[in-house]
Protein backbone atom coordinates (compact mmCIF):
# COMPACT_ATOMS: atom_id res chain seq x y z
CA UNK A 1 0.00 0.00 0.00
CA UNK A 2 3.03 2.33 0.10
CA UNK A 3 4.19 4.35 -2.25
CA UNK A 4 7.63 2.98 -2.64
CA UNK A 5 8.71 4.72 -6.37
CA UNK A 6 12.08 6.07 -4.87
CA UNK A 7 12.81 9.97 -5.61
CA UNK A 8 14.73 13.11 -5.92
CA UNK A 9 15.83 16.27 -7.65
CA UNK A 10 17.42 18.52 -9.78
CA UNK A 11 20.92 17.51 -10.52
CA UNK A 12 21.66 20.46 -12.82
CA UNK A 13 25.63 20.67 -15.70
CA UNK A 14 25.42 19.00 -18.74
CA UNK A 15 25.74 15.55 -17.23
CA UNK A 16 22.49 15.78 -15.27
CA UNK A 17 20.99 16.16 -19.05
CA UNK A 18 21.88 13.33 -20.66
CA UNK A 19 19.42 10.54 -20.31
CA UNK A 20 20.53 7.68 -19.06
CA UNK A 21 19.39 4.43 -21.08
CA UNK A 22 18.98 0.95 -19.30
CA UNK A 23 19.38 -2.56 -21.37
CA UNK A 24 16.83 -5.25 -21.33
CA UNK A 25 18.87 -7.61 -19.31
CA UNK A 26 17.79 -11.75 -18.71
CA UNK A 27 15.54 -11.77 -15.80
CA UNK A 28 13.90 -7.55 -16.85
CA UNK A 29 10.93 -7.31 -18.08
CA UNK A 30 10.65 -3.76 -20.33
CA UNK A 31 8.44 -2.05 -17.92
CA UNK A 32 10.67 -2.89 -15.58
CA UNK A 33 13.56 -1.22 -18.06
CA UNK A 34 11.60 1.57 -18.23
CA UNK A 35 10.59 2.17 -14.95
CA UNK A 36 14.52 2.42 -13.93
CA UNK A 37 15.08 4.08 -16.66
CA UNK A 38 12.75 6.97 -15.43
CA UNK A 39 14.32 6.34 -11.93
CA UNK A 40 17.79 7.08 -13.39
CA UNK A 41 16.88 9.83 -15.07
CA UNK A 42 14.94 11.47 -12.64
CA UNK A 43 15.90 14.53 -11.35
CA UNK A 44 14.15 14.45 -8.30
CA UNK A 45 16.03 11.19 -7.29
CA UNK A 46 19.43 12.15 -7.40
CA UNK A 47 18.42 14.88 -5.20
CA UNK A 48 17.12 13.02 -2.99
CA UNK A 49 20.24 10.66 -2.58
CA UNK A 50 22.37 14.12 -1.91
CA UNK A 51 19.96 15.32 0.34
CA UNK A 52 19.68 12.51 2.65
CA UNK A 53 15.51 12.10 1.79
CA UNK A 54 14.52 8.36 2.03
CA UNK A 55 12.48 9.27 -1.50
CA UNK A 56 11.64 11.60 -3.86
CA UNK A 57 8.21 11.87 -2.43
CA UNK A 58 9.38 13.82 -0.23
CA UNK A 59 9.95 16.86 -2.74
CA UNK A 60 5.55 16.65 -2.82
CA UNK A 61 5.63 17.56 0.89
CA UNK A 62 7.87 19.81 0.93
CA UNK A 63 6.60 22.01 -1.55
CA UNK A 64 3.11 21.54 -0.48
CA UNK A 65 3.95 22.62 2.86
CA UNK A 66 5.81 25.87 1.36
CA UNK A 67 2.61 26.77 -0.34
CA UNK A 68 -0.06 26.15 2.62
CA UNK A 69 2.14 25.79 5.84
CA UNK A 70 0.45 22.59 6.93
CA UNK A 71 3.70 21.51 9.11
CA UNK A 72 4.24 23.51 12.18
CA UNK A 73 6.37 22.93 15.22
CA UNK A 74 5.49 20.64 18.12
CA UNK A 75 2.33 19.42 16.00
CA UNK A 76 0.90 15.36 16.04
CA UNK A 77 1.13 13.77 12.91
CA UNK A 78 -0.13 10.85 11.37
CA UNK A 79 1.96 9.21 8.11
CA UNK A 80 -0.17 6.45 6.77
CA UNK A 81 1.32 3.94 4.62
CA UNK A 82 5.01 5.15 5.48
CA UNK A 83 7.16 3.21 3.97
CA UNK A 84 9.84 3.67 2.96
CA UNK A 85 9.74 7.14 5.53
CA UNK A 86 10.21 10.79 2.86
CA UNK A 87 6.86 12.18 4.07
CA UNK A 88 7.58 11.01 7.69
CA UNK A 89 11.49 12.17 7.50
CA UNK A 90 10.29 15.60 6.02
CA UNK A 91 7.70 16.05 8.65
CA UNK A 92 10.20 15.13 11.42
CA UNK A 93 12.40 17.73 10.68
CA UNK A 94 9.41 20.52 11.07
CA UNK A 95 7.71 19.37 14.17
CA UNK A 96 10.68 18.89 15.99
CA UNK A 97 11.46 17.10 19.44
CA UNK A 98 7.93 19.40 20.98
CA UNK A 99 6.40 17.36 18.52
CA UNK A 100 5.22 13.72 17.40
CA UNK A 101 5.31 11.42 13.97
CA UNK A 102 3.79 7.86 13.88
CA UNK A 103 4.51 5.98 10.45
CA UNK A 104 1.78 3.36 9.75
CA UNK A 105 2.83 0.63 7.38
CA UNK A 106 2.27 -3.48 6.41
CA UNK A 107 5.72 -3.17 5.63
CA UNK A 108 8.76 -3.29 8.18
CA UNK A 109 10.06 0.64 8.36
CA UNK A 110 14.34 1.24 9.14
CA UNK A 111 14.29 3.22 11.70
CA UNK A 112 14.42 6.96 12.08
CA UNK A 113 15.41 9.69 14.55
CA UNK A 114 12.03 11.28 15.04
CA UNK A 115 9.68 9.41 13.70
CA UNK A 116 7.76 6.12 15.99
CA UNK A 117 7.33 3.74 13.23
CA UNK A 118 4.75 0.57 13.19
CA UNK A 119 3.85 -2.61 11.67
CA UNK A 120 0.20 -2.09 11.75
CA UNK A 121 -2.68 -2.06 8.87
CA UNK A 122 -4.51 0.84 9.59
CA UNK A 123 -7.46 -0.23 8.52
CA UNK A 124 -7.63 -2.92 11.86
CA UNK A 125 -10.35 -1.56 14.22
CA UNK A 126 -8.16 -0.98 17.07
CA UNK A 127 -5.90 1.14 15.06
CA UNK A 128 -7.67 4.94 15.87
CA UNK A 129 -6.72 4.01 19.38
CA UNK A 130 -3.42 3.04 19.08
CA UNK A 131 -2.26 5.88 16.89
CA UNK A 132 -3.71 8.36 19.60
CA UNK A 133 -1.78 6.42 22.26
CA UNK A 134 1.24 6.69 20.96
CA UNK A 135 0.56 10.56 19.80
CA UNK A 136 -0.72 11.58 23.44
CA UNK A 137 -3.82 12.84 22.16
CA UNK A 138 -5.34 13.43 18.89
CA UNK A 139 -3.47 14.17 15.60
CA UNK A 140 -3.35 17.59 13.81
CA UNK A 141 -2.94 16.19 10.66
CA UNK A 142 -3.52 13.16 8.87
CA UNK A 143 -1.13 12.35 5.92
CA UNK A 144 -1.08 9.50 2.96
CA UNK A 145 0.76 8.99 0.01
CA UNK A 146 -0.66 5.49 -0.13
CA UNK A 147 -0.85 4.18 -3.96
CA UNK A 148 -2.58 0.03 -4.68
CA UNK A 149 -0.95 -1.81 -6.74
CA UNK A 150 -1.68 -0.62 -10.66
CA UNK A 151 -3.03 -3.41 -12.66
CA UNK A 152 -2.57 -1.13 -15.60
CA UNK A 153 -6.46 -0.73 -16.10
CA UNK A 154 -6.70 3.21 -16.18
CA UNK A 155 -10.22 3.19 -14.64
CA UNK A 156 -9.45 0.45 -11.88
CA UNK A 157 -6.35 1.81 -10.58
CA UNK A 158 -8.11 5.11 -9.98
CA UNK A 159 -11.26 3.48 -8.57
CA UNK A 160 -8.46 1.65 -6.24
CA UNK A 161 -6.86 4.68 -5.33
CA UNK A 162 -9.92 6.79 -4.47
CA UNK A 163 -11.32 3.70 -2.37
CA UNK A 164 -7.93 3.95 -0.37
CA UNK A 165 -8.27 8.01 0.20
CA UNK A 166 -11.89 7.19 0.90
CA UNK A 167 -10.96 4.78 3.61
CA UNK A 168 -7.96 6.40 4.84
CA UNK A 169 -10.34 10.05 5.58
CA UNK A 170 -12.61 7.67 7.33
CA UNK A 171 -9.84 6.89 9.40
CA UNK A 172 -8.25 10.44 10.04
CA UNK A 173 -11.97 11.64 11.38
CA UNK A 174 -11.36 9.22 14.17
CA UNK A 175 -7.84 10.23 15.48
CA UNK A 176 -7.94 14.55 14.42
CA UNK A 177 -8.86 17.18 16.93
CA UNK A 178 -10.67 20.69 15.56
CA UNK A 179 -9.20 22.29 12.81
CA UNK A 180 -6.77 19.30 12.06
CA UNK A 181 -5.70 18.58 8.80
CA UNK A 182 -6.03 15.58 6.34
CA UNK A 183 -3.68 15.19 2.91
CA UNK A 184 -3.98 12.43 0.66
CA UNK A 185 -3.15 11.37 -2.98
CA UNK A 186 -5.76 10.98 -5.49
CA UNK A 187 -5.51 10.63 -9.66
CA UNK A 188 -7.27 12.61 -11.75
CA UNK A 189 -10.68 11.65 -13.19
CA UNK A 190 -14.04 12.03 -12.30
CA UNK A 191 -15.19 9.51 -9.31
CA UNK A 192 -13.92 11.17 -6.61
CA UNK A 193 -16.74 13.23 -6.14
CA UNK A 194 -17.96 11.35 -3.10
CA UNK A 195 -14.79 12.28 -1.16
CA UNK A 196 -14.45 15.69 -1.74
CA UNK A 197 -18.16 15.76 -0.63
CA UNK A 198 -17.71 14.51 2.17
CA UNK A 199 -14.57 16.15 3.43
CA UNK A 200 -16.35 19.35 2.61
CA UNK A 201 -18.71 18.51 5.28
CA UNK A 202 -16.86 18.09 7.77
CA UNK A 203 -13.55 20.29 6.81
CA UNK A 204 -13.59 24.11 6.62
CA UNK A 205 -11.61 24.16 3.19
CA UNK A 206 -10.93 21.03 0.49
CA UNK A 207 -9.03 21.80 -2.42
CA UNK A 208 -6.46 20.18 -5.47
CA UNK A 209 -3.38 20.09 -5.24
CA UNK A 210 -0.68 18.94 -7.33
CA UNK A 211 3.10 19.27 -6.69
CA UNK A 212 5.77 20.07 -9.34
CA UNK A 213 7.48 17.02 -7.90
CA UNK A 214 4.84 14.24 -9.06
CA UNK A 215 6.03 13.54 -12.53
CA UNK A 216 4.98 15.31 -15.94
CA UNK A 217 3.36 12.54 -16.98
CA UNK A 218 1.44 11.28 -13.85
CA UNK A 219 -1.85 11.86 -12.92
CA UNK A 220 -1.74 11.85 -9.41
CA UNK A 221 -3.07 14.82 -7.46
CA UNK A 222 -3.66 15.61 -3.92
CA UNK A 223 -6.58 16.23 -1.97
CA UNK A 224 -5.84 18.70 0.70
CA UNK A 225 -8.63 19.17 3.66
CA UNK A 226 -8.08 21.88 6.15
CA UNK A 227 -10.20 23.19 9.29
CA UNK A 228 -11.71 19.78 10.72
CA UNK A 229 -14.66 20.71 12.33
CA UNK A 230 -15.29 17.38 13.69
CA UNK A 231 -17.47 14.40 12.55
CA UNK A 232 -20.76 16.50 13.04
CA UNK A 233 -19.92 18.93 9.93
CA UNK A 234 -21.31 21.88 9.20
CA UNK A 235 -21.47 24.68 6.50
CA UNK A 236 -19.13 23.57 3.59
CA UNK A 237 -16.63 25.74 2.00
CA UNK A 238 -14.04 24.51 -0.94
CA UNK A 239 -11.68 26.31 -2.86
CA UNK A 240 -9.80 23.73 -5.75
CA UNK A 241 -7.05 24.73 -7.21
């Protein structure tokens, strides 16, 4: 359920320019060619490996946090589907020791200074209360960069994806306190309409957003919900884009 892609940035000189081509070795399949491929010649990822970021996913935080200041100092903060820890390492370094980050993951996290990382699916009914344990009290914001498993089926993978934002705001209504803050991915198309409904029922402001650090050709997008109100609602507001 992770998003586990890899990542960086801009390399910059003439070498960081020339595209790097991969052979179809025995035992590589050609999307696999072409998915390192991409990986090599992705800016973002040799950034990422001089910056010390466990991905380049963590570039999509970053500059979503530049543009709405969702990370503060001493906040609670839930990472959902961690692995392999950019979004968690990124929010680390902005909430600082005042503050707490709790990784959620199927898979087995390395360690990181910062950051309380479990083996848990968060989808497992006693998961709400374990996350607020180990917070000390409700989260302020509620963070996945989740992606299923594409089965290369355009309209399945996004159904797929929605289903897992769907889910996953289910669960941050359970652990946020007032005017928390939930951040997910999405993919463009048409059936998430039911989500951003409901978010905007219960959230002050829902909007788009999508990072110059998701790829040119990717359709992923990010639903951003600010201003929890709590899971009785009230007057919605939205503002996409």
């Amino acid at each position: 359920m992770s998003d586990r892609r890899g990542g960086a940035s801009s390399g910059g000189g003439v070498r960081g320019e020339l595209k790097q081509r991969v052979k179809t070795g025995r035992g590589r399949t050609l999307s696999q060619k072409r998915w390192l491929e991409r990986q090599l010649n992705d800016p973002y990822v040799a950034r990422a490996k001089r910056e010390g970021y466990r991905s380049r996913a963590a570039y999509k935080l970053i500059e979503i946090d530049e543009r709405y200041k969702l990370l503060r100092p001493g906040q609670r903060i839930v990472d959902l589907g961690a692995a392999p820890g950019g979004w968690s390492q990124v929010a680390a370094r902005v909430v600082g020791p005042s503050g707490k980050v709790v990784g959620i993951d199927l898979l087995e996290i390395e360690p990181m200074a910062g950051v309380a990382f479990i083996t848990l699916d968060f989808l497992d009914p006693e998961a709400p209360a374990t996350l607020t344990a180990l917070l000390g009290g409700p989260a302020d914001l509620v963070m996945s960069d989740m992606a299923a498993n594409a089965t290369g089926h355009k309209k399945t993978d996004h159904l797929r994806i929605i289903g897992l934002a769907e889910t996953a705001a289910e669960f941050a209504r359970e652990v946020l306190g007032p005017g928390g803050a939930y951040l997910a991915k999405v993919l463009q198309g048409g059936t998430e309409g039911a989500l951003l409904n409901d978010l905007k029922r219960d959230f002050a402001v829902v909007r788009h957003v999508k990072p110059a650090a998701s790829r040119a050709d990717s359709s992923e997008l990010y639903v951003l919900a600010t201003g929890y109100r709590g899971p009785q609602g009230g007057t919605r507001s939205s503002d996409e884009g």
